[in-house]
Protein backbone atom coordinates (compact mmCIF):
# COMPACT_ATOMS: atom_id res chain seq x y z
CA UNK A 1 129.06 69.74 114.85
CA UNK A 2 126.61 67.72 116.79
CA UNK A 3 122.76 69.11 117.32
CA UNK A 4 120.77 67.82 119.73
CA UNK A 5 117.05 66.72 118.35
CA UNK A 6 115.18 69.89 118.89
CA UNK A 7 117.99 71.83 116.97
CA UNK A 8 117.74 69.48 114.12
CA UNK A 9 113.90 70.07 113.89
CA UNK A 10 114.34 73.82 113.62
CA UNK A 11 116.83 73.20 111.13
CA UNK A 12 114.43 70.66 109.30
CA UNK A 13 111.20 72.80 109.56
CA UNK A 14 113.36 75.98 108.48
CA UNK A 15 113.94 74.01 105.30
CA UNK A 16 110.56 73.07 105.12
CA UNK A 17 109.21 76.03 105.36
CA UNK A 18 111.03 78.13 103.02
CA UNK A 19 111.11 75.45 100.32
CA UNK A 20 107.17 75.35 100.56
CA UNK A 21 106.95 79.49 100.93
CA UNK A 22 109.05 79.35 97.16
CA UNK A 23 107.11 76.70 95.81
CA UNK A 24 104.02 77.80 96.14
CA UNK A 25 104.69 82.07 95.56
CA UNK A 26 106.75 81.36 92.62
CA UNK A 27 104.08 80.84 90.12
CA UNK A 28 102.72 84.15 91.51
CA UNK A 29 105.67 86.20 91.31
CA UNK A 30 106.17 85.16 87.73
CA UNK A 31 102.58 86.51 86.96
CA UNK A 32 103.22 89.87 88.97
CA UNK A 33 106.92 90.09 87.29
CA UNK A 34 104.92 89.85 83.61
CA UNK A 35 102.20 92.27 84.95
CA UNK A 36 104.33 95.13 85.89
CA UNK A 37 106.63 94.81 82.89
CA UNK A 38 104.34 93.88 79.76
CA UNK A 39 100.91 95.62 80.89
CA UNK A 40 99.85 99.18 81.27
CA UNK A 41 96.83 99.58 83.57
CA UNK A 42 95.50 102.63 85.78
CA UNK A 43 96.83 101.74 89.40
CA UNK A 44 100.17 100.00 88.12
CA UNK A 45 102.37 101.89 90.55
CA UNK A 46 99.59 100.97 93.19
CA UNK A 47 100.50 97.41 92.89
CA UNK A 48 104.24 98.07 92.29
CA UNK A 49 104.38 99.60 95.76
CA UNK A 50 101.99 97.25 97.12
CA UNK A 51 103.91 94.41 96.23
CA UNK A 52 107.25 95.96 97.96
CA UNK A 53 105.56 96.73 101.06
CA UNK A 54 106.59 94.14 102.78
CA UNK A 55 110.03 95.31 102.67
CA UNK A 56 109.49 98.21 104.38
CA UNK A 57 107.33 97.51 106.65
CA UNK A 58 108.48 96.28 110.05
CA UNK A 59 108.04 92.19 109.70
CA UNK A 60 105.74 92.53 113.41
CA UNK A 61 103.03 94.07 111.22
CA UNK A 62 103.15 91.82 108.59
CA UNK A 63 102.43 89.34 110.72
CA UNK A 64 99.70 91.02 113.01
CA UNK A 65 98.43 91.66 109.75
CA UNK A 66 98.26 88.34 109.10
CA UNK A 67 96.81 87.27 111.73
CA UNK A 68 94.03 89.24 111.02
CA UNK A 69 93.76 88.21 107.81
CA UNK A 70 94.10 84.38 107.81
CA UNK A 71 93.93 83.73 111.85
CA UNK A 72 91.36 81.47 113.02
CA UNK A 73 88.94 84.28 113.57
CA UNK A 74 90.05 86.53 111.07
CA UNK A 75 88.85 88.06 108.01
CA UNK A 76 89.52 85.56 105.36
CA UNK A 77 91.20 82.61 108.00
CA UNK A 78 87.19 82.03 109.30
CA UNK A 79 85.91 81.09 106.62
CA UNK A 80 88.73 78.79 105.62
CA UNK A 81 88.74 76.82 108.86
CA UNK A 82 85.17 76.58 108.60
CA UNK A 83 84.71 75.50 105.43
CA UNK A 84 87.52 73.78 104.63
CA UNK A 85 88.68 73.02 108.20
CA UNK A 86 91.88 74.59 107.24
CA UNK A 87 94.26 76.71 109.24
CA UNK A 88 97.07 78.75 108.70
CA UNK A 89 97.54 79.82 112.15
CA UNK A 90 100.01 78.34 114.74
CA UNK A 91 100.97 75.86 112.35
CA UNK A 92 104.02 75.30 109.83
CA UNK A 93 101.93 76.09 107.03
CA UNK A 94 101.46 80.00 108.46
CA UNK A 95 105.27 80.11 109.33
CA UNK A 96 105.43 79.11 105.20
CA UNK A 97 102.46 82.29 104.33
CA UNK A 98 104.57 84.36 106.43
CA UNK A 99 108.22 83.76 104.87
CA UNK A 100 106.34 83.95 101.29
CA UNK A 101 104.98 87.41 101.98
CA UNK A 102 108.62 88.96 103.24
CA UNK A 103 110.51 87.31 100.74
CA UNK A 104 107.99 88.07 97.95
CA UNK A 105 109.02 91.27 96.65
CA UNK A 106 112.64 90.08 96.26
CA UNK A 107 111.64 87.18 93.90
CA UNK A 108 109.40 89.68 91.81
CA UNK A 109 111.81 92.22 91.23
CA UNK A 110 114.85 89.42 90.29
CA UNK A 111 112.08 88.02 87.89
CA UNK A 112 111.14 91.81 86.98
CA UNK A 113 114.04 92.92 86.44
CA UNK A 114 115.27 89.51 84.03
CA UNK A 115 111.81 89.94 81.68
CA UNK A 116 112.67 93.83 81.16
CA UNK A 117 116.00 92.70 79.05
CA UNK A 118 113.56 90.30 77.03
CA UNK A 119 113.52 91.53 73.71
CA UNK A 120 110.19 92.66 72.68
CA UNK A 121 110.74 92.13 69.47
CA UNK A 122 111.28 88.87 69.81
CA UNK A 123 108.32 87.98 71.35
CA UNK A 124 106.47 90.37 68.32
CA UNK A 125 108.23 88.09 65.51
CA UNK A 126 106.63 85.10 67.07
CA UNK A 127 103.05 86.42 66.84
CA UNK A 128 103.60 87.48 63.52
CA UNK A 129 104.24 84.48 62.77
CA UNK A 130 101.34 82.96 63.93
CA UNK A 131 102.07 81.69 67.49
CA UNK A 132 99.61 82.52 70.47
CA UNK A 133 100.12 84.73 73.37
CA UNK A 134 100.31 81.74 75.40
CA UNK A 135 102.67 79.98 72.76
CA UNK A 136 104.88 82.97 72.64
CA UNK A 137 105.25 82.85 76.65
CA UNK A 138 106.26 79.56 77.19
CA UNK A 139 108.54 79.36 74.53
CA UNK A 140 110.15 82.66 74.31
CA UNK A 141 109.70 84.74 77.33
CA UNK A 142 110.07 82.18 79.77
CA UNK A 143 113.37 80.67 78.79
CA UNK A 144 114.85 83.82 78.56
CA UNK A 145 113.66 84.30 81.68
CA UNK A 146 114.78 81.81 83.41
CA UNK A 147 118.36 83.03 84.74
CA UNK A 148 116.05 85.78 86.61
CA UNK A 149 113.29 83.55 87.81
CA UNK A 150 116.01 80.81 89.23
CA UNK A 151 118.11 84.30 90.93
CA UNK A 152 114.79 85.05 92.76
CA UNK A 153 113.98 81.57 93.76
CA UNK A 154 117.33 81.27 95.78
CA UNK A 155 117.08 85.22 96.97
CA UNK A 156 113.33 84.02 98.44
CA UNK A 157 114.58 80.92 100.22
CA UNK A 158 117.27 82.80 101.53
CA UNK A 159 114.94 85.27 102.94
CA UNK A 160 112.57 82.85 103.95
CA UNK A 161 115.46 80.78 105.88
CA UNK A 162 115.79 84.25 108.28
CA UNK A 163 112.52 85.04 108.44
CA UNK A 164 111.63 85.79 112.31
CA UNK A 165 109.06 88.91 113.12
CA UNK A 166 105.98 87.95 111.14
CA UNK A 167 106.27 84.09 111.71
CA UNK A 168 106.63 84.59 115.47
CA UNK A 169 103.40 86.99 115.36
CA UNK A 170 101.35 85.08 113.27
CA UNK A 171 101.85 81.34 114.28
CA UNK A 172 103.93 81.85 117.50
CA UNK A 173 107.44 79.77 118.64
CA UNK A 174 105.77 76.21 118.85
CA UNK A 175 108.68 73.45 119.31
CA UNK A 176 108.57 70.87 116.33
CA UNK A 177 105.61 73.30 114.85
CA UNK A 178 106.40 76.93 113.87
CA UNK A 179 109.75 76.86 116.28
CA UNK A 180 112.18 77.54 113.13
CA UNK A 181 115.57 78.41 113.19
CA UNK A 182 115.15 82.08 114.17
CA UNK A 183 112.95 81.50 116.53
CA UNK A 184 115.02 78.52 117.73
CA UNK A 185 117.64 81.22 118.31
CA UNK A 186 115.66 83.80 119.76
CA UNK A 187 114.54 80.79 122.46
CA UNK A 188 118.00 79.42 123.16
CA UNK A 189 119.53 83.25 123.67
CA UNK A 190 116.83 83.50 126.39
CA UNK A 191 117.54 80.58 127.89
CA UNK A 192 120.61 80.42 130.54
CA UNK A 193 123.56 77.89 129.51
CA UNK A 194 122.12 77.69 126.26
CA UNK A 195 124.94 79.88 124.56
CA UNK A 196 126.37 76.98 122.73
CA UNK A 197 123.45 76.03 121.27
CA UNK A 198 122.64 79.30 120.43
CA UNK A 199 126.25 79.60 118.35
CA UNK A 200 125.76 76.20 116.69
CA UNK A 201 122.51 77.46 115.11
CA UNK A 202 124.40 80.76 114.52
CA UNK A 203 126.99 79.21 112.42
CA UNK A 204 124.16 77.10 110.31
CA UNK A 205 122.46 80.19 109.89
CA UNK A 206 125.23 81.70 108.51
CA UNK A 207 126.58 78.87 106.14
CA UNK A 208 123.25 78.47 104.90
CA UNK A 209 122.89 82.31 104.08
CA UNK A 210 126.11 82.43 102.43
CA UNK A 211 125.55 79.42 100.05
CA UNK A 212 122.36 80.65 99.15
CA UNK A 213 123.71 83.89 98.46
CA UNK A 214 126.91 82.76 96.35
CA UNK A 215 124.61 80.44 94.19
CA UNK A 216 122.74 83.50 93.85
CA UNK A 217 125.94 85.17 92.34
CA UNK A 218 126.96 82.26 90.02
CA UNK A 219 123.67 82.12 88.69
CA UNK A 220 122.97 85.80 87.93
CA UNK A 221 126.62 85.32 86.11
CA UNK A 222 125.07 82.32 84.33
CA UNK A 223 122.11 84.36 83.70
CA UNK A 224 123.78 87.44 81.98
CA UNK A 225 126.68 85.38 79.76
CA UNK A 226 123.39 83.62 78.77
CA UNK A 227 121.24 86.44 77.81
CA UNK A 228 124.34 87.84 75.85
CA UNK A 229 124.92 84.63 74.17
């Protein structure tokens, strides 16, 4: 299968983008997973929902809200390009904000739902023994943790690789830019004679999904004969 150069930068900057969108949410979503599990707070299902908004809400107003947000004139995005001379908007590091928001609640909830079957107990023995909260986490919780943190690493990139409605509000289809492989798509389906095209991206779209999504099975098996080990 031969691309021509544009296709090969969508492919590249969908890559890009969704590595970057996991790298940088993932220390986050560990911290929410641990929140909603191990703490008990007024608000809790506040934040539970919050968190899994994005996932049903329609992606368009995730990204208009956004762009309100972290825009070059928006509520938090003014004071950033001013004082930093930073910008998320129409640039590949908004198309990476945006695919880390959608696929957000899918990494928590993998990671959620991998610290709930941590033993307790365990963790209890530890202190008792004279190990620190911090200690305890980093030797104990995390490991066993890890089958469910890797599970929602792969679920996020594979969200972020399909990501389309809030990147295309917030940072618009710029070629070699924000112009990932959705919105690659969405451009070449418009275009006339571009069906080909169009079906070669299809087909990476759809290898890449399915990879991503039978590593996610192998690993939640890994995860599980681990956990019962």
């Amino acid at each position: 299968m031969i691309l021509s150069e544009p296709e090969w930068q969508a492919v590249a900057l969908s890559l890009k983008v969704s590595s970057v969108a996991v790298l940088f949410s993932l220390p986050f979503g560990i911290l929410m997973a641990w929140i909603l599990v191990r703490c008990r707070f007024p608000g809790k299902s506040l934040l539970d929902s919050l968190i899994h908004l994005p996932l049903v809400l329609p992606p368009v107003v995730v990204g208009y809200i956004l762009l309100i947000s972290f825009g070059r004139r928006g509520v938090i995005g003014q004071y950033l390009d001013a004082w930093f001379g930073f910008s998320f908007a129409f640039s590949w590091r908004g198309a990476a904000l945006a695919s880390a928001v959608i696929a957000f609640p899918l990494m928590v909830r993998a990671i959620r739902l991998s610290l709930e079957s941590v033993d307790g107990r365990l963790e209890q023995a530890a202190r008792t023994l004279g190990a620190g909260r911090w200690r305890v986490f980093f030797t104990i919780t995390l490991p066993l943790t890890l089958p469910g943190i890797i599970v929602g690493t792969v679920l996020a990139f594979a969200r972020s690789l399909g990501e389309f409605g809030a990147t295309i509000t917030f940072v618009s289809n710029i070629p070699g830019e924000t112009r990932t492989l959705p919105s690659a798509m969405y451009t070449l389906i418009e275009t006339p004679g571009a069906e080909d095209a169009a079906a070669r991206l299809c087909v990476i779209a759809i290898v890449l999904a399915l990879c991503s999504l039978l590593l996610s099975e192998w690993l939640t098996r890994w995860g599980r004969k681990r956990l019962g080990g």
